[in-house]
Protein backbone atom coordinates (compact mmCIF):
# COMPACT_ATOMS: atom_id res chain seq x y z
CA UNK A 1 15.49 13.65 -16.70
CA UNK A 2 14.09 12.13 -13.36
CA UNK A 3 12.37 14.20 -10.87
CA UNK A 4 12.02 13.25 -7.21
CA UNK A 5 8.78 13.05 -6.30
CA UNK A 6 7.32 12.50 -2.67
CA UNK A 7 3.78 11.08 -2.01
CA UNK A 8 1.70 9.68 0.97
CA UNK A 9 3.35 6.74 2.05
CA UNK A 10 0.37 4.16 1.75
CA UNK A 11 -2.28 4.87 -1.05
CA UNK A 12 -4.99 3.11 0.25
CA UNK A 13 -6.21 -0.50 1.65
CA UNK A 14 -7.37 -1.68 4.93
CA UNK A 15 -4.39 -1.66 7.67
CA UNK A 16 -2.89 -1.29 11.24
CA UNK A 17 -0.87 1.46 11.87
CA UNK A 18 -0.18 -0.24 15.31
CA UNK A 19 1.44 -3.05 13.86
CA UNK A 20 5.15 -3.47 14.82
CA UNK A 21 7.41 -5.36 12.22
CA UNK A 22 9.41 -7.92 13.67
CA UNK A 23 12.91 -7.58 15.11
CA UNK A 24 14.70 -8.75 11.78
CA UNK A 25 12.05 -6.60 9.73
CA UNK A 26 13.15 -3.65 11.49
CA UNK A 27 16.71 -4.54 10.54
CA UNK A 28 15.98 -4.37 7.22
CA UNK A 29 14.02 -1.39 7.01
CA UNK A 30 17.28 0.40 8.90
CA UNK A 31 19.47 -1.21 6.37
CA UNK A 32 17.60 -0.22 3.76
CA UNK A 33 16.87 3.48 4.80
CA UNK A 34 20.94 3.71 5.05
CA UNK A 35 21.37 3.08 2.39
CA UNK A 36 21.68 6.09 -0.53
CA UNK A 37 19.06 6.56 -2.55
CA UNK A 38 19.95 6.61 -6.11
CA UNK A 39 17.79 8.14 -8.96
CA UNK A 40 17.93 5.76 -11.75
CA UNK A 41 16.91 6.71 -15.86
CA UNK A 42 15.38 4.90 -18.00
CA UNK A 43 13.03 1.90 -18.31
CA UNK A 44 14.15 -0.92 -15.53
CA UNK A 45 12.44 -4.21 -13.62
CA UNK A 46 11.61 -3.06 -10.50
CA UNK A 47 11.18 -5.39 -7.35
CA UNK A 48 11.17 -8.06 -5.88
CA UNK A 49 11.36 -6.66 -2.70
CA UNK A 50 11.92 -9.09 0.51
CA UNK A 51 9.35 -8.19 3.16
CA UNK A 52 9.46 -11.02 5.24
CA UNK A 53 8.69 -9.69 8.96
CA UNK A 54 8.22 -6.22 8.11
CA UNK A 55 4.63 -4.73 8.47
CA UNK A 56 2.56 -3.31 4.83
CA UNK A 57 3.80 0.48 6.11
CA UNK A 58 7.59 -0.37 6.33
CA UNK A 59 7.61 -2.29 3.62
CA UNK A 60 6.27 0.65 1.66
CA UNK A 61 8.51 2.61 3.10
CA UNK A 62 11.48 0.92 2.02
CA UNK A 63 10.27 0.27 -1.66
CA UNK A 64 9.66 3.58 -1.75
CA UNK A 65 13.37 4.94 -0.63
CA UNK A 66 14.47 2.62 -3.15
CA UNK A 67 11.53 3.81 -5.91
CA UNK A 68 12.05 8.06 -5.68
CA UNK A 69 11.82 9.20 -9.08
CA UNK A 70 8.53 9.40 -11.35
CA UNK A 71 7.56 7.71 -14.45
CA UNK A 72 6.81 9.06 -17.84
CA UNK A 73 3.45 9.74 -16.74
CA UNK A 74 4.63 11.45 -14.24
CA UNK A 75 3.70 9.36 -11.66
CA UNK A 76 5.25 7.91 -8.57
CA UNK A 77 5.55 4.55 -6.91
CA UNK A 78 2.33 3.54 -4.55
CA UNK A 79 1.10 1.36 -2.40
CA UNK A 80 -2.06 -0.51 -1.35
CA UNK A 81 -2.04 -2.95 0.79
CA UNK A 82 -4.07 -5.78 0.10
CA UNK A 83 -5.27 -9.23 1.80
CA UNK A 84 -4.86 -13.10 0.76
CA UNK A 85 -8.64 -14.61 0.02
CA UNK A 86 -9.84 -16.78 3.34
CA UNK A 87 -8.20 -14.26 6.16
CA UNK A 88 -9.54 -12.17 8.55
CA UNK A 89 -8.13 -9.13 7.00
CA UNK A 90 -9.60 -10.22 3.65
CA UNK A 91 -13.11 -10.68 4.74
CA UNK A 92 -12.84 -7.15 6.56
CA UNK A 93 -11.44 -5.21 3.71
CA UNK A 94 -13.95 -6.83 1.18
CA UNK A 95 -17.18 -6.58 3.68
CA UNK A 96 -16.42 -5.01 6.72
CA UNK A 97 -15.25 -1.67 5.22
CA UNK A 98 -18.10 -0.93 2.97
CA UNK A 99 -22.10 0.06 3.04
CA UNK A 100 -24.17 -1.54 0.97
CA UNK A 101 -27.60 0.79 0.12
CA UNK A 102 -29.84 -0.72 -1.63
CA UNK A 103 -32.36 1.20 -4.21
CA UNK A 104 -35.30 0.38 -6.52
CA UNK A 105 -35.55 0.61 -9.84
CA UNK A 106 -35.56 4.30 -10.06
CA UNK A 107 -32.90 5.12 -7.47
CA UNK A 108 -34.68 5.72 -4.13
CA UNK A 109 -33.16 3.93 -0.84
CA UNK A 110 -35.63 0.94 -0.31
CA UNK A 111 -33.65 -0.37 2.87
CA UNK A 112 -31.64 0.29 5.71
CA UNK A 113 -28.18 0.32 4.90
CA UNK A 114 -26.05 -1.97 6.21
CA UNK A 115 -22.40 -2.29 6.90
CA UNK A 116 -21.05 -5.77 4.54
């Protein structure tokens, strides 16, 4: 038997929350939060999901209306959003976000960190 399970709605990843999904993307996400949710058992291909217009959050949003029961590792669906390689979000996610600190060979700081 299935359980419902209810988790965060993004998991992690670099993102907006300002960002506004387009006119047709909020359509979809409507349509799609109409519609019942069904708990399905047993093993089953899940996605694709058509995102076009819709921002990473709504998109998430619907797969996860659609995705509400667990696995057999008791696990539910999540999502990260992620970047193509070569945009702007890439480049910020993969450098932007982090610290680097840089030690010597027995693990004191020997720099500054820096942010990239």
């Amino acid at each position: 038997m299935f359980r419902l399970f209810y988790s965060r709605p993004i998991a992690g990843g670099n993102y907006d929350p300002s960002a506004q999904s387009t006119i047709v993307g909020q359509e979809k996400l409507a349509k799609a939060l109409e519609a019942e949710s069904v708990v399905e058992e047993g093993d089953r291909t899940l996605g694709p999901w058509d995102c076009s217009g819709m921002t990473g959050i709504d998109c998430c949003l619907m797969i996860k209306h659609e995705v509400r029961d667990i696995d057999h590792q008791n696990n539910a669906i999540q999502c990260y959003l992620d970047y193509k390689p070569g945009t702007l979000k890439y480049y910020e996610q993969q450098y932007a976000s982090r610290v680097r600190i840089f030690e010597t060979h027995d693990g004191h700081v020997a720099e500054t960190p820096v942010v990239g």
